[in-house]
C-alpha atoms as a PDB file:
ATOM      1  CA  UNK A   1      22.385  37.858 -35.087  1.00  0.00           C
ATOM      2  CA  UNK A   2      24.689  37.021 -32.044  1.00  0.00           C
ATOM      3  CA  UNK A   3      28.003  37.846 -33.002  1.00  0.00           C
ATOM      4  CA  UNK A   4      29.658  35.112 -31.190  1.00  0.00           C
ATOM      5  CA  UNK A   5      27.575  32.422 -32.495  1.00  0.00           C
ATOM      6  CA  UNK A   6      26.339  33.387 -35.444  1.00  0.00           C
ATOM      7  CA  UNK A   7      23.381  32.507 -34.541  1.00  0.00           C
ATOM      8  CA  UNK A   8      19.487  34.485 -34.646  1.00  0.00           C
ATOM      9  CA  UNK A   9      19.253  36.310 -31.041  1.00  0.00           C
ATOM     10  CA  UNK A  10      16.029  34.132 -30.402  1.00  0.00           C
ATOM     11  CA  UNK A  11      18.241  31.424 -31.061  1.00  0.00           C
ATOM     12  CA  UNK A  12      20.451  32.261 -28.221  1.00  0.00           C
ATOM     13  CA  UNK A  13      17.597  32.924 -25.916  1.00  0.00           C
ATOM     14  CA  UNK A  14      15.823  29.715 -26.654  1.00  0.00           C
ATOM     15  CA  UNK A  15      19.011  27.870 -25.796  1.00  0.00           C
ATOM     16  CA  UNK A  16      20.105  29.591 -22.888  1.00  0.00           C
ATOM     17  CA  UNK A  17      16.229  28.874 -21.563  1.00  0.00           C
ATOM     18  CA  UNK A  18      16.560  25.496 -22.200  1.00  0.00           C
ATOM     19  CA  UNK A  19      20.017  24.973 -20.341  1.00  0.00           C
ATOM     20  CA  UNK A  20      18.367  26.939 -17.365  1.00  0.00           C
ATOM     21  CA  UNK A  21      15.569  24.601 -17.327  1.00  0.00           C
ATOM     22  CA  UNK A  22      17.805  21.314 -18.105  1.00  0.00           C
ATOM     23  CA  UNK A  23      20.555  22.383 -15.120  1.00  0.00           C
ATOM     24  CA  UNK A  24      17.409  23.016 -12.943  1.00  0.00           C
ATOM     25  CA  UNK A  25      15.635  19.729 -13.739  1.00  0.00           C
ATOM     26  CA  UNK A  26      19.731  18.126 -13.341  1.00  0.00           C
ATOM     27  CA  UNK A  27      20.194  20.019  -9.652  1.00  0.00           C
ATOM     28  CA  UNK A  28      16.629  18.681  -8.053  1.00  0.00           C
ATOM     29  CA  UNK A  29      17.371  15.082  -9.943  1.00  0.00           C
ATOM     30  CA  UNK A  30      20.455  14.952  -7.902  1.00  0.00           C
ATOM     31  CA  UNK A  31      18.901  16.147  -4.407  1.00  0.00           C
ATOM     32  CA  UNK A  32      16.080  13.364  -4.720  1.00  0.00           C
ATOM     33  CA  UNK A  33      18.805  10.645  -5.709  1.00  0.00           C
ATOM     34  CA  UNK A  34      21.015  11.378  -2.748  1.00  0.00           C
ATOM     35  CA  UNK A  35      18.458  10.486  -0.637  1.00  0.00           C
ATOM     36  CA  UNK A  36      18.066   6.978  -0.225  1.00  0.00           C
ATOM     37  CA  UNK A  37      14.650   6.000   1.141  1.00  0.00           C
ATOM     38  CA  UNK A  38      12.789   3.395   2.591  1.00  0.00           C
ATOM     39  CA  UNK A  39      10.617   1.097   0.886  1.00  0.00           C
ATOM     40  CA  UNK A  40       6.742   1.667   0.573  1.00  0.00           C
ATOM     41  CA  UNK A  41       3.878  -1.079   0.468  1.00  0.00           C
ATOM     42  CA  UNK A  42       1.278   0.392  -2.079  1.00  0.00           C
ATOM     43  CA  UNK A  43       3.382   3.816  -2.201  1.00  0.00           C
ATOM     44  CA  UNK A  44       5.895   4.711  -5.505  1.00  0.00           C
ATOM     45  CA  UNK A  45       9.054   5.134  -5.010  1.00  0.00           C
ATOM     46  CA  UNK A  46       8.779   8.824  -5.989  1.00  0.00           C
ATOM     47  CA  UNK A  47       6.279   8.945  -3.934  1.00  0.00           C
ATOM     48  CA  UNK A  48       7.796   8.053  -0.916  1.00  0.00           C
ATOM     49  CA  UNK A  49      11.349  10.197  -2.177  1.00  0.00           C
ATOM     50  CA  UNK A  50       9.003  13.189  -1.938  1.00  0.00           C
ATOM     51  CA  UNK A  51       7.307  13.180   1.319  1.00  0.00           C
ATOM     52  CA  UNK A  52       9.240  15.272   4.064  1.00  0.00           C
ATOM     53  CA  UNK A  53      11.551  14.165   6.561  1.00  0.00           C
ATOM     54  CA  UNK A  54       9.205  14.317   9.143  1.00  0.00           C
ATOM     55  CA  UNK A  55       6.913  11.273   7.475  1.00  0.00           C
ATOM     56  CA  UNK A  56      10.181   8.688   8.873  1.00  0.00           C
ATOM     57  CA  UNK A  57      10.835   6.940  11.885  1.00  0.00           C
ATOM     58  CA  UNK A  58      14.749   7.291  11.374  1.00  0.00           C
ATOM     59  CA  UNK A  59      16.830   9.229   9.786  1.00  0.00           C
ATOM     60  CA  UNK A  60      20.510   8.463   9.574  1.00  0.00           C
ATOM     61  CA  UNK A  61      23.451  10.573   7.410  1.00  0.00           C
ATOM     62  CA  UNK A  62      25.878   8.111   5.686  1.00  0.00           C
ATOM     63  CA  UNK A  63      29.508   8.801   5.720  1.00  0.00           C
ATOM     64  CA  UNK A  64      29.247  10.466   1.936  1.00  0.00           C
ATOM     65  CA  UNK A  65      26.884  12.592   3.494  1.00  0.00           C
ATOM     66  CA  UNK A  66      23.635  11.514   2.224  1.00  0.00           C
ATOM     67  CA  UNK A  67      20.217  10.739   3.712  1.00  0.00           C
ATOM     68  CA  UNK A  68      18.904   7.480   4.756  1.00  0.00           C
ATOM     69  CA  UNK A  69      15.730   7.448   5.577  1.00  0.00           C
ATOM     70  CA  UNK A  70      13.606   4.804   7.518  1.00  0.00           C
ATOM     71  CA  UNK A  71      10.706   3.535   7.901  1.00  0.00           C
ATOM     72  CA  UNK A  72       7.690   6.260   6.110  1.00  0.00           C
ATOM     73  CA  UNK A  73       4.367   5.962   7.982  1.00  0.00           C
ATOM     74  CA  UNK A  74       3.060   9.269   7.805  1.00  0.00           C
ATOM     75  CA  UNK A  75       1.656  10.440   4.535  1.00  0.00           C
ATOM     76  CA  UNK A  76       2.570  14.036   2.820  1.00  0.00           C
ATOM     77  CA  UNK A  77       0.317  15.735   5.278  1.00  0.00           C
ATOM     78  CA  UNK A  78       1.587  14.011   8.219  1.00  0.00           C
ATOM     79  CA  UNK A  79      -1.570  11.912   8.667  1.00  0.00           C
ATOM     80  CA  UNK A  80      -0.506   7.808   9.759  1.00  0.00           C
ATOM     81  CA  UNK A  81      -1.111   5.653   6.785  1.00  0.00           C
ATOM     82  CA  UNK A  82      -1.970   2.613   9.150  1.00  0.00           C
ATOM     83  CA  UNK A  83      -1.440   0.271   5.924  1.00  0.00           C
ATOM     84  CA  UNK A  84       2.190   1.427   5.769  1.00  0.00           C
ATOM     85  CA  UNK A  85       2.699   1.772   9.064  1.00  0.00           C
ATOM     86  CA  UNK A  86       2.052  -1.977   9.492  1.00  0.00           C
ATOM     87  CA  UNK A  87       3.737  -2.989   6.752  1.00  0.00           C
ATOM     88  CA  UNK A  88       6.784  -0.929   7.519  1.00  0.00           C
ATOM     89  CA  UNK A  89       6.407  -2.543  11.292  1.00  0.00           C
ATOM     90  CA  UNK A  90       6.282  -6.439   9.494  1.00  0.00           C
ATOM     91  CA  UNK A  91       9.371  -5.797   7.462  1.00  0.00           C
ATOM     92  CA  UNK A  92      11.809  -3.889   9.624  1.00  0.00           C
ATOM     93  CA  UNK A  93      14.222  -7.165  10.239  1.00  0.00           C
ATOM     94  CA  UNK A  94      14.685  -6.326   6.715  1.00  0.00           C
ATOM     95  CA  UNK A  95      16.341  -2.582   6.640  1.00  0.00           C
ATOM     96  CA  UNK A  96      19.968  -1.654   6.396  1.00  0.00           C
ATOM     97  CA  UNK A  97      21.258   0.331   9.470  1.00  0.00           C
ATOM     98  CA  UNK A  98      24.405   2.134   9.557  1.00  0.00           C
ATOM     99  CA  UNK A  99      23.516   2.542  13.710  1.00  0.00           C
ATOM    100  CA  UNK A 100      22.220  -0.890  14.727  1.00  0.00           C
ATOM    101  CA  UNK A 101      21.082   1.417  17.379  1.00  0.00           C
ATOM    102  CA  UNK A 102      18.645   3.227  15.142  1.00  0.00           C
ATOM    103  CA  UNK A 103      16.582   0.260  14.379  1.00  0.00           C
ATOM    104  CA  UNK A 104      15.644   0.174  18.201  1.00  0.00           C
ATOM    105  CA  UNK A 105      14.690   3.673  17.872  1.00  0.00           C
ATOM    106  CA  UNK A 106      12.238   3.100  14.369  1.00  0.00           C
ATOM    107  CA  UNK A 107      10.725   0.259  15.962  1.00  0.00           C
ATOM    108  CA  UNK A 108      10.062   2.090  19.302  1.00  0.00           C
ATOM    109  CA  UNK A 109       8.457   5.114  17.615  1.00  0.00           C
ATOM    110  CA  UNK A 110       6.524   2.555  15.177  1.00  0.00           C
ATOM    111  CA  UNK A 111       4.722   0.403  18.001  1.00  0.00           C
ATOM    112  CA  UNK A 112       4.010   3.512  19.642  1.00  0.00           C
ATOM    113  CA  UNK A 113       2.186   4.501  16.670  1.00  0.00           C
ATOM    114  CA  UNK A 114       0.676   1.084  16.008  1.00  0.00           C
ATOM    115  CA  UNK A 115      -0.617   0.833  19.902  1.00  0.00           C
ATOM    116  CA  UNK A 116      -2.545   4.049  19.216  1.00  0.00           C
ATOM    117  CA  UNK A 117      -3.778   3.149  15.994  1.00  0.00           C
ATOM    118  CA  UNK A 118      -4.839  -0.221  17.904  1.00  0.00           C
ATOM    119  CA  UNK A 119      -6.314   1.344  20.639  1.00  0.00           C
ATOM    120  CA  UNK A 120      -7.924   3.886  18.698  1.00  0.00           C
ATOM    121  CA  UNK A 121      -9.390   1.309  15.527  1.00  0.00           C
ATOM    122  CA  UNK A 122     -10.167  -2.106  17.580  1.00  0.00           C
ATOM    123  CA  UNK A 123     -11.688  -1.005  21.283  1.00  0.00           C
ATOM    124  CA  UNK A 124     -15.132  -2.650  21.599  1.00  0.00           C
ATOM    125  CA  UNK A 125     -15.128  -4.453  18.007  1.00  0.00           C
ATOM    126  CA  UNK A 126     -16.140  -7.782  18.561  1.00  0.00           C
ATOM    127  CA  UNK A 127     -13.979 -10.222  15.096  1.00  0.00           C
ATOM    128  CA  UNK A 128     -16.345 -10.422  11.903  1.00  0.00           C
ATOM    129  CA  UNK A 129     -14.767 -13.004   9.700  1.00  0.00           C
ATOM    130  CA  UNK A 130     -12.222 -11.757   7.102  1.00  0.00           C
ATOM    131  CA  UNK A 131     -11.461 -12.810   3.584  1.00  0.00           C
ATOM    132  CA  UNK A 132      -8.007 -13.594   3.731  1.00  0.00           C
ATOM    133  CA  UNK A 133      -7.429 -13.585  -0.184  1.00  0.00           C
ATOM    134  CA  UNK A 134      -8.682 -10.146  -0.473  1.00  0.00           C
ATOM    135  CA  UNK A 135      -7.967  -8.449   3.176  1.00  0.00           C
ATOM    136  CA  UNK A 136      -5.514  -5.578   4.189  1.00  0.00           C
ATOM    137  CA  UNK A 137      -2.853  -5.397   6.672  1.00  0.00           C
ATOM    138  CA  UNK A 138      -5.038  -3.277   8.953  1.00  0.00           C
ATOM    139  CA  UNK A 139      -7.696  -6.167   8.498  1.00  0.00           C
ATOM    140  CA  UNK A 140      -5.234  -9.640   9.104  1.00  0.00           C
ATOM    141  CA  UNK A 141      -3.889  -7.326  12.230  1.00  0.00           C
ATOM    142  CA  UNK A 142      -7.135  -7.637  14.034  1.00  0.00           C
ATOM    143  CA  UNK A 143      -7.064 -11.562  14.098  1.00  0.00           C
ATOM    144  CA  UNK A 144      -5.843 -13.058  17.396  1.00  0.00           C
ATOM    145  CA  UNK A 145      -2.574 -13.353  17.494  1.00  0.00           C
ATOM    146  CA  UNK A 146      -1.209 -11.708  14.586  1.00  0.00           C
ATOM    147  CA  UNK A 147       0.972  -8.947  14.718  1.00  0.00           C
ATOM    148  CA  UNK A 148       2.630  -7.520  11.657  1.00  0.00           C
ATOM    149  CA  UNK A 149       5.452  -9.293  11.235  1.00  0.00           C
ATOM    150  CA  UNK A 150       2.814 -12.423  10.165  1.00  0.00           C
ATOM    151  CA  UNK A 151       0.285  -9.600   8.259  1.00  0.00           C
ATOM    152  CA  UNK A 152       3.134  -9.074   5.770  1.00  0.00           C
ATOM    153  CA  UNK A 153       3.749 -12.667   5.378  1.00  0.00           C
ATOM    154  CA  UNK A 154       0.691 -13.874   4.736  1.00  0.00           C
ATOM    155  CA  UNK A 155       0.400 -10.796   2.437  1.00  0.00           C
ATOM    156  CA  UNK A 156       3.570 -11.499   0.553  1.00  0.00           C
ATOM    157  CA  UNK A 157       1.801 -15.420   0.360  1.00  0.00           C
ATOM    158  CA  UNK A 158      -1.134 -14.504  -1.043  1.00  0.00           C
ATOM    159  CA  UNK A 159       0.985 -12.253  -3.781  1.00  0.00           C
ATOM    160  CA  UNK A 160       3.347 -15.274  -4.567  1.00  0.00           C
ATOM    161  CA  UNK A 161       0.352 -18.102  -4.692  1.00  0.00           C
ATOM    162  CA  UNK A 162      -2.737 -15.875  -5.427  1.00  0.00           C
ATOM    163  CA  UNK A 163      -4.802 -16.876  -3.510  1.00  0.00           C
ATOM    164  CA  UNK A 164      -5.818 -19.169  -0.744  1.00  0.00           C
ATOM    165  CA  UNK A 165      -8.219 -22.370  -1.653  1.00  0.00           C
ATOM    166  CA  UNK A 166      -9.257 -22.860   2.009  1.00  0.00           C
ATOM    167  CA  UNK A 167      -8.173 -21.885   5.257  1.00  0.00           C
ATOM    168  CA  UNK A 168      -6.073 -24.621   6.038  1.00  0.00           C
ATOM    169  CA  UNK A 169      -3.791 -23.353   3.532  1.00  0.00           C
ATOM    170  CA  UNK A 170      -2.703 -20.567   5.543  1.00  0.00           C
ATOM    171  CA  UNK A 171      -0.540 -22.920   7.857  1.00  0.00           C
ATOM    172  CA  UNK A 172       1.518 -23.098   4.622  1.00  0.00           C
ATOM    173  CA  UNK A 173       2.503 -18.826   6.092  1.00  0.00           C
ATOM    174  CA  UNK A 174       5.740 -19.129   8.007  1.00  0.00           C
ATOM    175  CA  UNK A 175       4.811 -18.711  11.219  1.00  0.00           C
ATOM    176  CA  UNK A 176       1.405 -19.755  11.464  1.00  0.00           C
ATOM    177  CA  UNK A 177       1.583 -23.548  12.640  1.00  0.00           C
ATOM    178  CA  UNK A 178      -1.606 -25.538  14.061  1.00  0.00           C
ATOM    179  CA  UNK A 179      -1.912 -23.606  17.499  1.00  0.00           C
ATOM    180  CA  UNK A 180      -2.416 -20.477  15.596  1.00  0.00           C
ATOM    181  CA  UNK A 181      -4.637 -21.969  12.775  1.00  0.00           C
ATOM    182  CA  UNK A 182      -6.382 -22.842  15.802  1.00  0.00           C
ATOM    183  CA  UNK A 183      -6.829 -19.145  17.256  1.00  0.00           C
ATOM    184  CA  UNK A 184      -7.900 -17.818  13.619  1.00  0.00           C
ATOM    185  CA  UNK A 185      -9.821 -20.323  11.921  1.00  0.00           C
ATOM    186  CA  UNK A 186     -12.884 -18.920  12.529  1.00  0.00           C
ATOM    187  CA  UNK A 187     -12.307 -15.445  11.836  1.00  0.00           C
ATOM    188  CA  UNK A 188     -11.377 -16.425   8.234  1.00  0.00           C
ATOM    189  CA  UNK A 189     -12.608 -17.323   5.307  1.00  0.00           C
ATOM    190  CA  UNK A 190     -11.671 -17.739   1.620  1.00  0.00           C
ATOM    191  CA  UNK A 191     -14.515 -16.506  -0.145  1.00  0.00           C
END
């Protein structure tokens, strides 16, 4: 028996284990919500709150002292997630900069990466046809004239609509008018 408690001494010990383990749990809850994080295509957001620093274009510290982090393209091993890194590259009008500046520096470092991945992933591939109601970002990227900024469009299209009935239907994609139908049509397909 504790004599300040009045309590059984396993009592005690049981508690005092569980406040250890609850003000533990509390202290790494607050780290990971401090940092604010980008967003992540087919990644959680836990996921993405747990890779390392290192997996962001950007960085930048807000005036209460917390993280921002930009732009994730590199998975928890530091490998390029070329799905991500596309999508990150499509949506990047979208983030919140404290440093307009920054946002120069992301997209420089990301279409570094994306010329490599380019270079690396599309040298002597002559188009096959892709289905654009089931294709990837790293797929729509390799027709003519689309970059990622449309890839994520037509993406978030296909998302909103479910699916396309025919190819026409992708002129309905901000950004793709009849010039470009014209430069894709026969590298897609609908079924």
């Amino acid at each position: 028996m504790n004599i300040k408690t009045g309590l059984p001494l396993n009592a005690v010990v049981w508690i005092k284990k569980v406040l250890v383990t609850t003000g533990a749990f509390l202290f790494f809850m607050q780290i990971l919500c401090s940092i604010q994080t980008a967003r992540g295509q087919e990644w959680t957001e836990l996921s993405v709150r747990l890779l390392p620093d290192s997996s962001f274009a950007v960085i930048e510290t807000a005036k209460d002292g917390s993280k921002i982090r930009h732009c994730p393209y590199l998975d928890t091993n530091g490998k390029l997630d070329a799905q991500q890194l596309i999508y990150v590259l499509g949506t990047l009008s979208e983030e919140h900069w404290i440093d307009s500046k920054n946002r120069n520096v992301a997209d420089k470092i990301l279409q570094k990466q994306y010329n490599r991945y380019l270079k690396k992933n599309l040298q002597n591939e002559s188009p096959k046809p892709i289905n654009i109601n089931r294709a990837k970002l790293t797929e729509l990227v390799t027709l003519p004239h689309i970059g990622p900024s449309l890839a994520v469009k037509i993406l978030e299209y296909r998302k909103k609509h479910r699916r396309f009935d025919t190819i026409e239907e992708i002129k309905k994609v901000k950004g793709i008018g009849q010039g470009m139908f014209n430069a894709i049509r026969y590298y897609i397909e609908t079924y």
